[in-house]
Each structure stands twice: as C-alpha cells, then as structure tokens.
PDB file of N, CA and C in Angstrom:
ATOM      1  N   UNK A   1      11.767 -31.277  -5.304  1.00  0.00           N
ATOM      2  CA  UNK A   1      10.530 -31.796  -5.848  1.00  0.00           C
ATOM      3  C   UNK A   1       9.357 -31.404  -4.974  1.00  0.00           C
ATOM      4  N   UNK A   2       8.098 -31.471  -5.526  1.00  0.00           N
ATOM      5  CA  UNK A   2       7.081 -30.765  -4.864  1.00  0.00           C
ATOM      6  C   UNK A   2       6.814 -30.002  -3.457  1.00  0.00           C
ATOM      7  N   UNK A   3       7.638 -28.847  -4.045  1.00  0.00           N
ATOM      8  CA  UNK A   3       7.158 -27.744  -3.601  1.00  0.00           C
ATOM      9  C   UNK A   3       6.015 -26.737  -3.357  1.00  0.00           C
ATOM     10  N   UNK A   4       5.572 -25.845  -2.399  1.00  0.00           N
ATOM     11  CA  UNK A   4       4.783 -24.813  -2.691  1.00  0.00           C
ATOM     12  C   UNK A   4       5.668 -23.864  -2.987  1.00  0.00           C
ATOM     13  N   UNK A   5       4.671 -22.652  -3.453  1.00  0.00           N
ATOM     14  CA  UNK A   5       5.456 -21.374  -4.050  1.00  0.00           C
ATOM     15  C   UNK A   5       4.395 -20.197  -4.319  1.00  0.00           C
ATOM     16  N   UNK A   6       4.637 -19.800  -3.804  1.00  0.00           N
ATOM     17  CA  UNK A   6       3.849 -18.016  -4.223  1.00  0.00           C
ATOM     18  C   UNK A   6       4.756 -16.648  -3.950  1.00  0.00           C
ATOM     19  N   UNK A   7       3.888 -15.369  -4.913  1.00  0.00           N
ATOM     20  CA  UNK A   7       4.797 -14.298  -5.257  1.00  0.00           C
ATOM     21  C   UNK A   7       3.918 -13.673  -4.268  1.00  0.00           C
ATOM     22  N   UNK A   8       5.403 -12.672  -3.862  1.00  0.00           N
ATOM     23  CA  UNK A   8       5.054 -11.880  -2.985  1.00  0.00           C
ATOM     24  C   UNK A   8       4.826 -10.178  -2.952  1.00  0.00           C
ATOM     25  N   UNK A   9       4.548  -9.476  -2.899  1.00  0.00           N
ATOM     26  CA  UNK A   9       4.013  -8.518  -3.223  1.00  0.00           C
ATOM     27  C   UNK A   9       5.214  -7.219  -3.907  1.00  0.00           C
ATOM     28  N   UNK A  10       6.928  -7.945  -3.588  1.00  0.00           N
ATOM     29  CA  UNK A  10       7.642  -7.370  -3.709  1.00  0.00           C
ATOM     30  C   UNK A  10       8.350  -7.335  -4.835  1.00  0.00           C
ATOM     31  N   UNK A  11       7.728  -9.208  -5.809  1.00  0.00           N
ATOM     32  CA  UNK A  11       7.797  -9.679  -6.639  1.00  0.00           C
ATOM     33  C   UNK A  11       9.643 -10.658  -5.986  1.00  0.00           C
ATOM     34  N   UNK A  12       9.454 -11.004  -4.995  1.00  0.00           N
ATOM     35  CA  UNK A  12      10.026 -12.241  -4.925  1.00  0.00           C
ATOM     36  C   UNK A  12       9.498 -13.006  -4.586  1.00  0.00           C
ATOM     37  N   UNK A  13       9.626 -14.718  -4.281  1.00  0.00           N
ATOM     38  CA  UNK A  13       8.932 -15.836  -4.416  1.00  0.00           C
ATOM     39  C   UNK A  13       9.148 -16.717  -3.033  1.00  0.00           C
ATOM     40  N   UNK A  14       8.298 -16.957  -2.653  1.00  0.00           N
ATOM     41  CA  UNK A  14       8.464 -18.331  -1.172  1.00  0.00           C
ATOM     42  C   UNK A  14       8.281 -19.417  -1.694  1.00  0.00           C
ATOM     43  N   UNK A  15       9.611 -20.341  -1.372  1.00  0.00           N
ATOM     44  CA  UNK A  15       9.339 -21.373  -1.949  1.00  0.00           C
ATOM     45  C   UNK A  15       9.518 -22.422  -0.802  1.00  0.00           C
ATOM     46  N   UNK A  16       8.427 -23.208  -0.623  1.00  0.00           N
ATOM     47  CA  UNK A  16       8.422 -24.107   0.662  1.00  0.00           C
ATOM     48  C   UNK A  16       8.367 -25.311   0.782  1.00  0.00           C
ATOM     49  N   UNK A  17       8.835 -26.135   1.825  1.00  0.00           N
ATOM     50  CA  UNK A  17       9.260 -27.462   2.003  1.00  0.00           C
ATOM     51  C   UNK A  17       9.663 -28.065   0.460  1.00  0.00           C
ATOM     52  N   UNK A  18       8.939 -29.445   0.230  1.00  0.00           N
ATOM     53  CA  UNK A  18       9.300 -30.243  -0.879  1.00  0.00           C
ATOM     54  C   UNK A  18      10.098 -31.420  -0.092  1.00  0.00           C
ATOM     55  N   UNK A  19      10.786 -32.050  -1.641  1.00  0.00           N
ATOM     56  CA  UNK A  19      11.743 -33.118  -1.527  1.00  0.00           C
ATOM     57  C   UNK A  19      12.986 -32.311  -1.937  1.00  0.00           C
ATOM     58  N   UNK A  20      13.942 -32.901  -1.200  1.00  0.00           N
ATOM     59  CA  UNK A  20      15.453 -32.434  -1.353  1.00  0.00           C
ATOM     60  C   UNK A  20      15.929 -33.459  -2.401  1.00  0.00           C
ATOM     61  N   UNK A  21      16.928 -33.164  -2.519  1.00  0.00           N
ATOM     62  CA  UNK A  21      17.649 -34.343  -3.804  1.00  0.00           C
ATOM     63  C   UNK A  21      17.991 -35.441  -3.314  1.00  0.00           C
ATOM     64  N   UNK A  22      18.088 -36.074  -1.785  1.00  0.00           N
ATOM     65  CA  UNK A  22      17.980 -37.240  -1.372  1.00  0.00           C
ATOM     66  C   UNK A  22      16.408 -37.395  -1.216  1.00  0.00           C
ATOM     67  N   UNK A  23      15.667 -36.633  -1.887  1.00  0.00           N
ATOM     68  CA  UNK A  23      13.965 -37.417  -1.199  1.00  0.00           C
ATOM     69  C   UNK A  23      13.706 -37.199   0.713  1.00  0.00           C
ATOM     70  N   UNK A  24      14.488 -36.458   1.133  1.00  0.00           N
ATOM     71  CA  UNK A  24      14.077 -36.122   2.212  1.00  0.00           C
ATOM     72  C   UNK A  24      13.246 -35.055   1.843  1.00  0.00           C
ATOM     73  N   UNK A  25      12.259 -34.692   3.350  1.00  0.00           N
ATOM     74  CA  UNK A  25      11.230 -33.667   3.406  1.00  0.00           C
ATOM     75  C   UNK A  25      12.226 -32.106   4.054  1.00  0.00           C
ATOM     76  N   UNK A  26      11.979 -31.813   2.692  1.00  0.00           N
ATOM     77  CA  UNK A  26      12.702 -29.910   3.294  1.00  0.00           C
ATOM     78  C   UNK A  26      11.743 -29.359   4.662  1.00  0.00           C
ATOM     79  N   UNK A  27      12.572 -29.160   5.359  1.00  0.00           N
ATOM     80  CA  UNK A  27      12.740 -27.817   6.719  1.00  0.00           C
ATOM     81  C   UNK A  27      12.084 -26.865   6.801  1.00  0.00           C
ATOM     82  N   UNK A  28      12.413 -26.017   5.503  1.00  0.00           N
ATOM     83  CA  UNK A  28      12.738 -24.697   5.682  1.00  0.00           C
ATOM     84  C   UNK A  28      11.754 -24.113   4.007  1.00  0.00           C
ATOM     85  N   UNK A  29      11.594 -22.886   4.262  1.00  0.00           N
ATOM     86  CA  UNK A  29      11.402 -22.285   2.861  1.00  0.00           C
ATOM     87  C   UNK A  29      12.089 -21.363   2.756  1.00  0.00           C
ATOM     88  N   UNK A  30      12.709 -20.773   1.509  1.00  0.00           N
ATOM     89  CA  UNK A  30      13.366 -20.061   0.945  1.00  0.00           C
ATOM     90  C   UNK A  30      12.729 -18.975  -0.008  1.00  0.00           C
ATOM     91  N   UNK A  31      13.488 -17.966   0.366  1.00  0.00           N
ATOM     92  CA  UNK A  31      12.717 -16.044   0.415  1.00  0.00           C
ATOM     93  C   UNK A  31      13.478 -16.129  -1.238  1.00  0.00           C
ATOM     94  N   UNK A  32      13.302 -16.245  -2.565  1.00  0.00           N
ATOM     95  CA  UNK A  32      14.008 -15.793  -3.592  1.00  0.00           C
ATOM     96  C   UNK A  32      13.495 -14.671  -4.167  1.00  0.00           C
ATOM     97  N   UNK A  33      15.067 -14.111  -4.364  1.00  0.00           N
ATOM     98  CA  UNK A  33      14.412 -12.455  -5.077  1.00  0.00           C
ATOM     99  C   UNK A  33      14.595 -12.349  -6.187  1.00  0.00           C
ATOM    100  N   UNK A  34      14.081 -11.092  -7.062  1.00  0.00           N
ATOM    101  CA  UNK A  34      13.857 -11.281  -8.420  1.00  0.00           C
ATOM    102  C   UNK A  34      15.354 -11.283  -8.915  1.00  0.00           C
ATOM    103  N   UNK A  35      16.132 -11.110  -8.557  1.00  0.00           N
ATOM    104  CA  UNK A  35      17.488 -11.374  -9.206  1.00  0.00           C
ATOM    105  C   UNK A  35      17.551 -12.686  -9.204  1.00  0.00           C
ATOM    106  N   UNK A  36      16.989 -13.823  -8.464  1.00  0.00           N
ATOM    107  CA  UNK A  36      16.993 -15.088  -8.584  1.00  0.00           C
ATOM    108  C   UNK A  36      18.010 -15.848  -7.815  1.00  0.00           C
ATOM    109  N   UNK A  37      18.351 -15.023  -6.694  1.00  0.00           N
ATOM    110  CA  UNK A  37      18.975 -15.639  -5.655  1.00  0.00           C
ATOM    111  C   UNK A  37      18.458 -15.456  -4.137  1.00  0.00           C
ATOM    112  N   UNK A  38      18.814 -16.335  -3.893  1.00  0.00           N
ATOM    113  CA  UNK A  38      18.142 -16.658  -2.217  1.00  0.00           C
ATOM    114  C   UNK A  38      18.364 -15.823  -1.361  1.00  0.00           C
ATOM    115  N   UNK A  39      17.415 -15.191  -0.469  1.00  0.00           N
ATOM    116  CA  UNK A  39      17.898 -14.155   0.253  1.00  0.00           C
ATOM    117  C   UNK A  39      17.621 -14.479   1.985  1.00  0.00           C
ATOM    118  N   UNK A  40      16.835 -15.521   2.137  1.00  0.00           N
ATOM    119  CA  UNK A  40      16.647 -15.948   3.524  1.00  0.00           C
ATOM    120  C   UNK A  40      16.055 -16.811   3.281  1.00  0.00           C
ATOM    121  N   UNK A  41      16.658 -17.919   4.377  1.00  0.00           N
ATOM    122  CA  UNK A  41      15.632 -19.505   4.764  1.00  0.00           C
ATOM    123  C   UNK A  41      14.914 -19.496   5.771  1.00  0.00           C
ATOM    124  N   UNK A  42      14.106 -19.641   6.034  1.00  0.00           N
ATOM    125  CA  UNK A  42      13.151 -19.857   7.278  1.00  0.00           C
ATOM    126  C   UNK A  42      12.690 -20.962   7.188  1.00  0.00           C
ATOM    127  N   UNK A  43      12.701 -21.487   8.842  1.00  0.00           N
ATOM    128  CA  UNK A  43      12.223 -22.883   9.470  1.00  0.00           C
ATOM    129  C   UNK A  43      10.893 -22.673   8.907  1.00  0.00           C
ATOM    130  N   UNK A  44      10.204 -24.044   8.882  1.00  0.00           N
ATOM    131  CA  UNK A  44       8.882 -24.392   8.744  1.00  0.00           C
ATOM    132  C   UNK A  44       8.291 -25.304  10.339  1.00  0.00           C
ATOM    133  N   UNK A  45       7.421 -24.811  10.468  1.00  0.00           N
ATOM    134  CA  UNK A  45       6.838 -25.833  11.722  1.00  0.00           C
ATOM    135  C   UNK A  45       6.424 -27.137  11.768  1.00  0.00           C
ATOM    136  N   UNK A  46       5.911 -27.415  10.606  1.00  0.00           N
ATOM    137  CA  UNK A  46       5.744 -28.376   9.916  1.00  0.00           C
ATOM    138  C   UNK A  46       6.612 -29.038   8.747  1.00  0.00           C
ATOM    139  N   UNK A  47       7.305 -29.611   8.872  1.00  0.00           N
ATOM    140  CA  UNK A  47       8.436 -30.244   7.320  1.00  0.00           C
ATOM    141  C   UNK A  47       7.096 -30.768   6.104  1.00  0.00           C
ATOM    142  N   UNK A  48       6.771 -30.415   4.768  1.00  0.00           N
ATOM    143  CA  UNK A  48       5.800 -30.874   4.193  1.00  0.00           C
ATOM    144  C   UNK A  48       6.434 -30.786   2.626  1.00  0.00           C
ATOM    145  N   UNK A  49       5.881 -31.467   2.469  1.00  0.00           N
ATOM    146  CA  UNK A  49       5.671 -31.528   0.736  1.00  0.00           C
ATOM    147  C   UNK A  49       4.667 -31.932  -0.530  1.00  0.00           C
ATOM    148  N   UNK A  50       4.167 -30.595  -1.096  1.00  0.00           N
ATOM    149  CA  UNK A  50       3.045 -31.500  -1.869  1.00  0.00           C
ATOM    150  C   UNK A  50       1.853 -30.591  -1.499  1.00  0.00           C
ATOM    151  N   UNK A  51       2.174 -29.091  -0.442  1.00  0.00           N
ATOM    152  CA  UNK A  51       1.312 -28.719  -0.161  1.00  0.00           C
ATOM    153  C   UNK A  51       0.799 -27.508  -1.257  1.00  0.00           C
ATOM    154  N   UNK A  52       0.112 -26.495  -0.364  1.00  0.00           N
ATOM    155  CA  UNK A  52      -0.534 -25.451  -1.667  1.00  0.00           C
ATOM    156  C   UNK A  52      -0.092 -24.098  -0.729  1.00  0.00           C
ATOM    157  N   UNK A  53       0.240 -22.613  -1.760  1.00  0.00           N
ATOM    158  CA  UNK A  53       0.372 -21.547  -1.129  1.00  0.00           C
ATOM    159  C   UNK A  53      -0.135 -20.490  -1.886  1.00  0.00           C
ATOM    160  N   UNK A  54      -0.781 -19.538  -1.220  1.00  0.00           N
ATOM    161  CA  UNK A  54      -1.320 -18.174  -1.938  1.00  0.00           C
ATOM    162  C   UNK A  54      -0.900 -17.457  -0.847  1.00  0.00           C
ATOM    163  N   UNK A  55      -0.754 -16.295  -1.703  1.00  0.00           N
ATOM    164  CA  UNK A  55      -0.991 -14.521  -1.287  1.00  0.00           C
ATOM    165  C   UNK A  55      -2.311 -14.241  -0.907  1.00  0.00           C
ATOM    166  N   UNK A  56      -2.299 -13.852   0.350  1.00  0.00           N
ATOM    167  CA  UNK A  56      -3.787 -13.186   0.375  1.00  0.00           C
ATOM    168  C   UNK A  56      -3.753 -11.606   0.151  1.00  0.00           C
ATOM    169  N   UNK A  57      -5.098 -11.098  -0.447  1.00  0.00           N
ATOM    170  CA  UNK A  57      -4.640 -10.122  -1.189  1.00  0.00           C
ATOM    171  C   UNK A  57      -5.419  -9.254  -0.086  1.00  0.00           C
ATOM    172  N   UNK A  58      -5.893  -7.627  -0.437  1.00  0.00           N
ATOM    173  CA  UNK A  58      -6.149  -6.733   0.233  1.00  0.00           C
ATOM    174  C   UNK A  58      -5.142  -6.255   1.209  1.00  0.00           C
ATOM    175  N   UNK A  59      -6.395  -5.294   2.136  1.00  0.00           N
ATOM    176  CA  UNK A  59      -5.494  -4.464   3.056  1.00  0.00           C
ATOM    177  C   UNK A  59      -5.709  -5.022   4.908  1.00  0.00           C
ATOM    178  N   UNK A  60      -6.219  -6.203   4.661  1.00  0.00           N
ATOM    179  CA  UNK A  60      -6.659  -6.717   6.503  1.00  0.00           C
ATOM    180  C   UNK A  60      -5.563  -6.611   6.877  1.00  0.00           C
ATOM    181  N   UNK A  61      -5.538  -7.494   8.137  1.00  0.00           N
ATOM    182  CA  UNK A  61      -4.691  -7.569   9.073  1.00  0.00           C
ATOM    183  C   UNK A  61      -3.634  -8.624   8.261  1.00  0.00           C
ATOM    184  N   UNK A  62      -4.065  -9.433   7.639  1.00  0.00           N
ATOM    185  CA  UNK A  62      -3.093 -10.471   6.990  1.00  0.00           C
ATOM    186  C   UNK A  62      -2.779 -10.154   5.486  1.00  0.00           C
ATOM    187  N   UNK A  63      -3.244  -9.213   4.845  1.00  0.00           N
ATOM    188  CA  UNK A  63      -3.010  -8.722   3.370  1.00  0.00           C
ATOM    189  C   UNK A  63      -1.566  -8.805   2.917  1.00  0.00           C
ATOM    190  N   UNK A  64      -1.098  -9.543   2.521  1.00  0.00           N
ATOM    191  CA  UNK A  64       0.185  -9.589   2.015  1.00  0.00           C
ATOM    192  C   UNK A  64       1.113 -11.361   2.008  1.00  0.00           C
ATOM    193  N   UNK A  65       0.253 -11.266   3.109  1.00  0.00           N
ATOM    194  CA  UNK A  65       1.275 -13.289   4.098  1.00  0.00           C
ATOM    195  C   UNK A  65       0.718 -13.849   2.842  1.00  0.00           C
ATOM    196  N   UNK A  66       1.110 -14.540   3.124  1.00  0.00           N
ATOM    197  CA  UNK A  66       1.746 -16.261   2.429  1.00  0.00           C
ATOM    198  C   UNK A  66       0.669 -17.095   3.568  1.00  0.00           C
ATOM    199  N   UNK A  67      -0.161 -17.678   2.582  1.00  0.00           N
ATOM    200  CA  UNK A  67      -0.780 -18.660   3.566  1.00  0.00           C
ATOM    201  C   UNK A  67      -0.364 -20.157   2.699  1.00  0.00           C
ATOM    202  N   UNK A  68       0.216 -21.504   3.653  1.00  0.00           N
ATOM    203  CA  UNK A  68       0.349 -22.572   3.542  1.00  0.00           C
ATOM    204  C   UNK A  68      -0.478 -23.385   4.204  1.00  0.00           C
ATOM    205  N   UNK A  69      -1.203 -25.019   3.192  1.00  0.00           N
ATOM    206  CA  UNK A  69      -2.144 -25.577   3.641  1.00  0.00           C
ATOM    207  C   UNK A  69      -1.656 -26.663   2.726  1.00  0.00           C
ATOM    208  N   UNK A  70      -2.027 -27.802   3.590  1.00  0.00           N
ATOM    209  CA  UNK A  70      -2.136 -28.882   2.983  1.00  0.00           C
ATOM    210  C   UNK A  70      -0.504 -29.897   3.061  1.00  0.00           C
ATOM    211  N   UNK A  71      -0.653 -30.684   2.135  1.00  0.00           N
ATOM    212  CA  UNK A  71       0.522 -31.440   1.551  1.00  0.00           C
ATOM    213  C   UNK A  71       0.736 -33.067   2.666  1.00  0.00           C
ATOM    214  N   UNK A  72       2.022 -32.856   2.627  1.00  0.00           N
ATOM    215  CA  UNK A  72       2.497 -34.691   3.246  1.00  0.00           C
ATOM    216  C   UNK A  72       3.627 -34.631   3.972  1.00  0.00           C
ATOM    217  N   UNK A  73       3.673 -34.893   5.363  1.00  0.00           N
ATOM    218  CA  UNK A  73       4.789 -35.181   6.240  1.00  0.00           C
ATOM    219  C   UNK A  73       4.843 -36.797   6.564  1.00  0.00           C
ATOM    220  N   UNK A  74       6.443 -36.563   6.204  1.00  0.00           N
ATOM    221  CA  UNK A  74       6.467 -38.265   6.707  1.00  0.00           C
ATOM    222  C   UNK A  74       7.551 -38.206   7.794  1.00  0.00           C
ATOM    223  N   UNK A  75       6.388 -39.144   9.255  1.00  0.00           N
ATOM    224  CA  UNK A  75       6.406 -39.770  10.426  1.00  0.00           C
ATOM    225  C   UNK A  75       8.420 -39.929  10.714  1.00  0.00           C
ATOM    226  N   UNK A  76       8.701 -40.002  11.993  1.00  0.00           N
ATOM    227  CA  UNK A  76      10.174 -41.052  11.976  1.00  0.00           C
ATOM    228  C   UNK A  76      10.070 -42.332  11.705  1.00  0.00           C
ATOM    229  N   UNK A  77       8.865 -42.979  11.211  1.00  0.00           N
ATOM    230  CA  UNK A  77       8.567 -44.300  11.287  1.00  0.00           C
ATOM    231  C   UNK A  77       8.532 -44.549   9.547  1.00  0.00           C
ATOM    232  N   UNK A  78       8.885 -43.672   9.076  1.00  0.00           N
ATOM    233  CA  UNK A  78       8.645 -43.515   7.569  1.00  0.00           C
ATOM    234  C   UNK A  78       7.064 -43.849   6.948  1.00  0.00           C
ATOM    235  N   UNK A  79       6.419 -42.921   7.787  1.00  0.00           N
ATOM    236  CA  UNK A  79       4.519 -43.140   7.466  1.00  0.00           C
ATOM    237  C   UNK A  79       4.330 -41.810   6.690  1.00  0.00           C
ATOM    238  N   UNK A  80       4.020 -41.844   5.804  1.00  0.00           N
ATOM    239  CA  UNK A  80       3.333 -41.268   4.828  1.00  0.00           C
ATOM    240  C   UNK A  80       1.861 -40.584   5.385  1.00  0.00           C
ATOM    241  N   UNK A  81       2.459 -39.225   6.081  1.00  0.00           N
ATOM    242  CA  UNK A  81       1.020 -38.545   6.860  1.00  0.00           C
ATOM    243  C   UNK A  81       0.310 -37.215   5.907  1.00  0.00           C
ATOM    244  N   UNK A  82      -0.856 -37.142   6.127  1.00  0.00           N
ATOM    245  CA  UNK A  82      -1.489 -35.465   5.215  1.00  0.00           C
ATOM    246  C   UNK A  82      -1.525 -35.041   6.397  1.00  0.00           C
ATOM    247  N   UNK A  83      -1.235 -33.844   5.939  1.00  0.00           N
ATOM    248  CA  UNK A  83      -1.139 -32.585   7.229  1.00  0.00           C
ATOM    249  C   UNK A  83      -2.072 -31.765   6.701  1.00  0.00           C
ATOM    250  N   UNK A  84      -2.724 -31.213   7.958  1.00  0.00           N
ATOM    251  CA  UNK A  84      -4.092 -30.193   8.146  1.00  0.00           C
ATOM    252  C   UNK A  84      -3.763 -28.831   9.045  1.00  0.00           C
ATOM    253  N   UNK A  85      -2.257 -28.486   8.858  1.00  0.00           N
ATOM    254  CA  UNK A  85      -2.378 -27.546   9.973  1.00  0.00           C
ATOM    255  C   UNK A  85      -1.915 -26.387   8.715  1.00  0.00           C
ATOM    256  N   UNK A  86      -2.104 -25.524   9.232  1.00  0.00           N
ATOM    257  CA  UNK A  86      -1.650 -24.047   8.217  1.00  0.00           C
ATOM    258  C   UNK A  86      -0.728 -23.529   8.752  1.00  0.00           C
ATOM    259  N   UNK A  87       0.112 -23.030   7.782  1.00  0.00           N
ATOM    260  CA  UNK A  87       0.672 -21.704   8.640  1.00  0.00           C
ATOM    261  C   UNK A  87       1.060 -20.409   7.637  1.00  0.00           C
ATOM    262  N   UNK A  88       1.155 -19.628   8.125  1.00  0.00           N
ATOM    263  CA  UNK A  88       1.296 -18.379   7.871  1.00  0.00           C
ATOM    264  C   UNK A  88       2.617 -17.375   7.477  1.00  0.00           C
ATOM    265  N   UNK A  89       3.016 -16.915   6.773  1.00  0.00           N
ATOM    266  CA  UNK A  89       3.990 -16.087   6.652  1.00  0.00           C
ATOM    267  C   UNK A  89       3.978 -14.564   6.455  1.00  0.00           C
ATOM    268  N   UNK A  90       4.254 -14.154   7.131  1.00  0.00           N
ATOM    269  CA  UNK A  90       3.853 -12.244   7.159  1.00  0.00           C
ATOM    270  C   UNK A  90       5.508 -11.904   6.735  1.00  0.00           C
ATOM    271  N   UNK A  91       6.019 -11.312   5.725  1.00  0.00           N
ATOM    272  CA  UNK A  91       7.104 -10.319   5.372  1.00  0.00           C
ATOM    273  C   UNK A  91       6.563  -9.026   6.347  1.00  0.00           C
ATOM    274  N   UNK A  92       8.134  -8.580   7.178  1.00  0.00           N
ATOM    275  CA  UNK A  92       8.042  -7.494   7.798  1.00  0.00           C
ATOM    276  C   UNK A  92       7.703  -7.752   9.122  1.00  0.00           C
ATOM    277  N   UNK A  93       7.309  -8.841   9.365  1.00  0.00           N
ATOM    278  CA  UNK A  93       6.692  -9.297  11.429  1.00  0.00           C
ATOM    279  C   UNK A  93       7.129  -9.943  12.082  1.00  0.00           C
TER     280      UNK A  93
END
C-alpha cells in the first residue's frame, strides 16, 4: 500500500517503500522490469510511505535518477512522522 513509483528510462519501474501486508513501513525499493519481475531491491535510507517520485529528465549530471520526496515514517514509538529528506537514485552509479 502506498507506494512511490516511477519509469525509468529503460522502461522498468522503481517502486518504493509503502505498507507491507502486515502495515509495516517497507525498507527497500524494488527495480521491476518490463517482463514484470523483480530484478533488484535496494535499501532505502529512509523507510517511508505515501511519498512522491519522478524521473528527472535531460542530459545534467542527474538526467535519468529517480528523485524521492516526501511521504510518512513511523518513529519506534509508533509516531506518525512526515519526512523532508530526499533521496536520489542514479541506475548505473
């Protein structure tokens, strides 16, 4: 459950944090390729759910990443926090 997700230039999809099927906050995001199976998990620095993700487009230094912003981490205290930190995903770095 609420996930981010954006396509990647290769036409597979990042799909990040969320709720797991116990309602815990996902880890990790997952690299899916157009065959529609998972091809790598990667840690998240932040555990979130609820956040937002785009492709940034062009040819800069970051043209291609996955930028993540926003969403909801919850505390060990079970606190319901918004998170403000970003992070970044570069395929290939």
């Amino acid at each position: 459950l609420l996930p981010a997700a954006a396509q990647q230039a290769d036409g597979s999809v990042l799909v990040i944090g969320g709720l797991d099927p116990a309602l815990k906050v996902a880890t990790d995001a997952l690299v899916i390729g157009t065959d529609g199976k998972a091809k790598a998990r990667l840690p998240l620095q932040v555990p979130r759910f609820g956040g937002a993700a785009a492709r940034v487009g062009g040819k800069g230094p970051f043209g291609g990443c996955i930028v993540l912003a926003g969403g909801f981490a919850v505390t060990a205290a079970g606190v319901l926090e918004p998170q403000n930190q970003v992070e970044l995903y570069c395929p290939g770095f």
